[in-house]
N, C-alpha and C. Protein backbone atom coordinates (compact mmCIF):
# COMPACT_ATOMS: atom_id res chain seq x y z
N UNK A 1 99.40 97.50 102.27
CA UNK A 1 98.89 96.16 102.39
C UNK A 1 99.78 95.23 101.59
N UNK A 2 99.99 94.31 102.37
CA UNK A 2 101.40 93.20 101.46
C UNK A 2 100.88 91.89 102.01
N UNK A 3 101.31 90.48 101.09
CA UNK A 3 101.18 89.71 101.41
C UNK A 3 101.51 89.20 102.71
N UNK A 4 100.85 88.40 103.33
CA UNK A 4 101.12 87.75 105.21
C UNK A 4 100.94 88.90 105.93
N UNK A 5 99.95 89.85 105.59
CA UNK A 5 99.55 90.85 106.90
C UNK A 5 98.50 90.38 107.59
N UNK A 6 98.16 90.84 108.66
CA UNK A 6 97.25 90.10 109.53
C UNK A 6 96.05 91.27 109.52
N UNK A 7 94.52 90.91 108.93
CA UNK A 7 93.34 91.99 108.74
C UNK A 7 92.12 91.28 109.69
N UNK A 8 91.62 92.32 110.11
CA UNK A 8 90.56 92.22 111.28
C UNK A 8 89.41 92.31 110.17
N UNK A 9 87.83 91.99 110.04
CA UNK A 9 87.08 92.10 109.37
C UNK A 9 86.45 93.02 110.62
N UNK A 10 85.45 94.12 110.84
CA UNK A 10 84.80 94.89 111.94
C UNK A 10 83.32 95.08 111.56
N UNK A 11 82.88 94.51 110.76
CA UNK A 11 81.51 94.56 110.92
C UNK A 11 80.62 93.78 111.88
N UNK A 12 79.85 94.86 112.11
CA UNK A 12 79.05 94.11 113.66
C UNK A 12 78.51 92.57 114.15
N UNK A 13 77.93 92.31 112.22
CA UNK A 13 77.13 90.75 112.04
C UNK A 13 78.31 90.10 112.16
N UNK A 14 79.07 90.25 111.90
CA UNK A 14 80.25 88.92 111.42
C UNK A 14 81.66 89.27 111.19
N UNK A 15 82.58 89.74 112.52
CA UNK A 15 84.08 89.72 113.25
C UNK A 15 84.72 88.56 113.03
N UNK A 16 86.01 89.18 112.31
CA UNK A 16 86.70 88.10 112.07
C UNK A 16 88.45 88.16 112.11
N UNK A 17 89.36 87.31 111.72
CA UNK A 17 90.49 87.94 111.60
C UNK A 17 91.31 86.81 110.39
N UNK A 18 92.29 87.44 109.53
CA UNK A 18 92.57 86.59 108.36
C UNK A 18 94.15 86.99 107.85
N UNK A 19 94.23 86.47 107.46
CA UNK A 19 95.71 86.49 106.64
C UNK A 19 95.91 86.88 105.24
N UNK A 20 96.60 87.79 104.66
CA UNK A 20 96.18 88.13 102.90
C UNK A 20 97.38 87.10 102.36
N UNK A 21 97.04 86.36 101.58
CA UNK A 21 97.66 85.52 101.22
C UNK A 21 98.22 86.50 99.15
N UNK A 22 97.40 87.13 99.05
CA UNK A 22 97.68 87.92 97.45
C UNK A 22 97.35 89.32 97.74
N UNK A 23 97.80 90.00 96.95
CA UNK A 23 97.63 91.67 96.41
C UNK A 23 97.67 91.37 95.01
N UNK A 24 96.42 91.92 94.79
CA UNK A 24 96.01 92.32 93.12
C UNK A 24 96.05 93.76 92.79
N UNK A 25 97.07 94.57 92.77
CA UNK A 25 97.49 95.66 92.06
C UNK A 25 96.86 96.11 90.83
N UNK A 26 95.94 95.62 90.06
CA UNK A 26 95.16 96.63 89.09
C UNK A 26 93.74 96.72 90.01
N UNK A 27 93.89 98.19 89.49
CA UNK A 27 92.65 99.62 89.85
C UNK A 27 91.08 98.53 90.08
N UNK A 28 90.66 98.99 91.01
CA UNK A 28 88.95 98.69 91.37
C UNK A 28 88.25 99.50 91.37
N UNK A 29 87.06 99.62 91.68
CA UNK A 29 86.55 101.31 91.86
C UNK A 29 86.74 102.28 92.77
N UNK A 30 87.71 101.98 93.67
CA UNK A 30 88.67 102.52 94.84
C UNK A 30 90.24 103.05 94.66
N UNK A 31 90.49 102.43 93.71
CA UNK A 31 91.62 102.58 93.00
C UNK A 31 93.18 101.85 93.54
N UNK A 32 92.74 100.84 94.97
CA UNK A 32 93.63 100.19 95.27
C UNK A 32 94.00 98.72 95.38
N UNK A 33 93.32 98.13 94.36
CA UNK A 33 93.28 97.16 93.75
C UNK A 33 92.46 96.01 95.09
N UNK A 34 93.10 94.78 94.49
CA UNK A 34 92.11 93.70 95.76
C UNK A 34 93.37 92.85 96.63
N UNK A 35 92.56 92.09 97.42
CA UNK A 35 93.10 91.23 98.17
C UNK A 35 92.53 89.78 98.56
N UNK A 36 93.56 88.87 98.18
CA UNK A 36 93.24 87.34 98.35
C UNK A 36 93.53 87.08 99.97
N UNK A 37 92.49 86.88 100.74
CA UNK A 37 92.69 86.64 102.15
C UNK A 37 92.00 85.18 102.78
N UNK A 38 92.52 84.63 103.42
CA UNK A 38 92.00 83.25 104.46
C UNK A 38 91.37 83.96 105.43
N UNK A 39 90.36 83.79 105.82
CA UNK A 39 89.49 84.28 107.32
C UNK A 39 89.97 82.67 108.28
N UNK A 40 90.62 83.41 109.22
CA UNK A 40 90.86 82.09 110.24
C UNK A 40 89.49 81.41 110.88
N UNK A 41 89.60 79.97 110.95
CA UNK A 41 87.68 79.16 111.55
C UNK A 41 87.48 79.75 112.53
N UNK A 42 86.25 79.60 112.67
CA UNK A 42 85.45 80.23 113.58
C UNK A 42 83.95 79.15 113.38
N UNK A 43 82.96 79.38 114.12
CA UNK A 43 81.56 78.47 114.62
C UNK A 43 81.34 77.97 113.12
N UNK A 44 80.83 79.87 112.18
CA UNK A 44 80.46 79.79 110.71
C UNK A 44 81.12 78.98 109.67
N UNK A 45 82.63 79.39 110.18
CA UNK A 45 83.13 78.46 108.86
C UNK A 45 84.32 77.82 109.72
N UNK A 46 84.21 76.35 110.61
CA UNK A 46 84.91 75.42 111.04
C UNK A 46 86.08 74.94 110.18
N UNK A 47 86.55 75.67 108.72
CA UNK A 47 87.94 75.00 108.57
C UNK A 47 88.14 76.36 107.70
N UNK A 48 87.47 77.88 108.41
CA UNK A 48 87.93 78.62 107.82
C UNK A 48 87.68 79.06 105.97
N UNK A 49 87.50 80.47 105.59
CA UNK A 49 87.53 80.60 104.14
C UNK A 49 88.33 81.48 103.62
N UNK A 50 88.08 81.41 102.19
CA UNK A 50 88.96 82.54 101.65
C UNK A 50 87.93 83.49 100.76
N UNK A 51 88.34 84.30 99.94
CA UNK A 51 87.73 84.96 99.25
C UNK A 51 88.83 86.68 99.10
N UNK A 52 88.32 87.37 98.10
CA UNK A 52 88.80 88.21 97.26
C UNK A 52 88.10 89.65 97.83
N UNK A 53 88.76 90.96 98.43
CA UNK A 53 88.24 92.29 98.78
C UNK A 53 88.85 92.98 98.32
N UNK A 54 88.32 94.28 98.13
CA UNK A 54 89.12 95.17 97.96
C UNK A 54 89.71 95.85 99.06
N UNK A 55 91.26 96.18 98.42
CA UNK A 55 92.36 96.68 99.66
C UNK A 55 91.75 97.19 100.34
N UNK A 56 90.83 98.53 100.29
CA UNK A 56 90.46 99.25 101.28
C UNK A 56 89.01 99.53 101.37
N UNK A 57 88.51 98.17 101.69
CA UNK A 57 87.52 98.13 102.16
C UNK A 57 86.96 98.74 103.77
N UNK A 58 85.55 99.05 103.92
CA UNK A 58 85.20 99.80 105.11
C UNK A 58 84.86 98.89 106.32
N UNK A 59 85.34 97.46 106.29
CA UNK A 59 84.76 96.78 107.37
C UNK A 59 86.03 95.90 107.91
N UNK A 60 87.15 96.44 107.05
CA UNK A 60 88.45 95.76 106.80
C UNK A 60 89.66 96.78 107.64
N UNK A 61 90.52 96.09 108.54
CA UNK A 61 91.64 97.21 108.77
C UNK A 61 92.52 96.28 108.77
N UNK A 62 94.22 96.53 108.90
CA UNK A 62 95.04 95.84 108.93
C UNK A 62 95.65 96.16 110.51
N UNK A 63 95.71 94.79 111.12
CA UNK A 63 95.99 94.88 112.46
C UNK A 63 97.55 94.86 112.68
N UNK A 64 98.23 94.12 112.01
CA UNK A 64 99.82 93.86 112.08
C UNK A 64 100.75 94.08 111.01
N UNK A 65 101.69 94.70 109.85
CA UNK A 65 101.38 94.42 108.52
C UNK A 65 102.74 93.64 108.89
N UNK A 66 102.94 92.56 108.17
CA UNK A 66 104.63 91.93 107.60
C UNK A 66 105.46 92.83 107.18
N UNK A 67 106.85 92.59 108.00
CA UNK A 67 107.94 93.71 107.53
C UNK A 67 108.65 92.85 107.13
């Protein structure tokens, strides 16, 4: 996971798709630190949000990564 990869959110309530704008490299309780991502707008959030996950979260995949 690297900055400007493109991540799908897959949970059933609320599909989404976003951009990781950061990688936070110290340990979480997963051990692969977090990620600063933009969710592109959609109905819910009309200019779009951001917020903080961890890398390998279960509702999270990476669809494209930046080479």
């Amino acid at each position: 996971m690297k900055t400007g990869d493109l991540v799908r959110w897959t949970h059933p309530d609320d599909e989404g798709v976003g951009i990781i704008l950061k990688v936070f490299r110290h340990p979480d309780e997963h051990g692969d630190g977090e990620a600063e991502i933009w969710w592109m707008p959609k109905e819910r959030y009309p200019t779009g949000h951001r917020g903080i996950y961890p890398a390998r979260h279960r509702y999270m995949e990476i669809v494209n990564e930046n080479r």
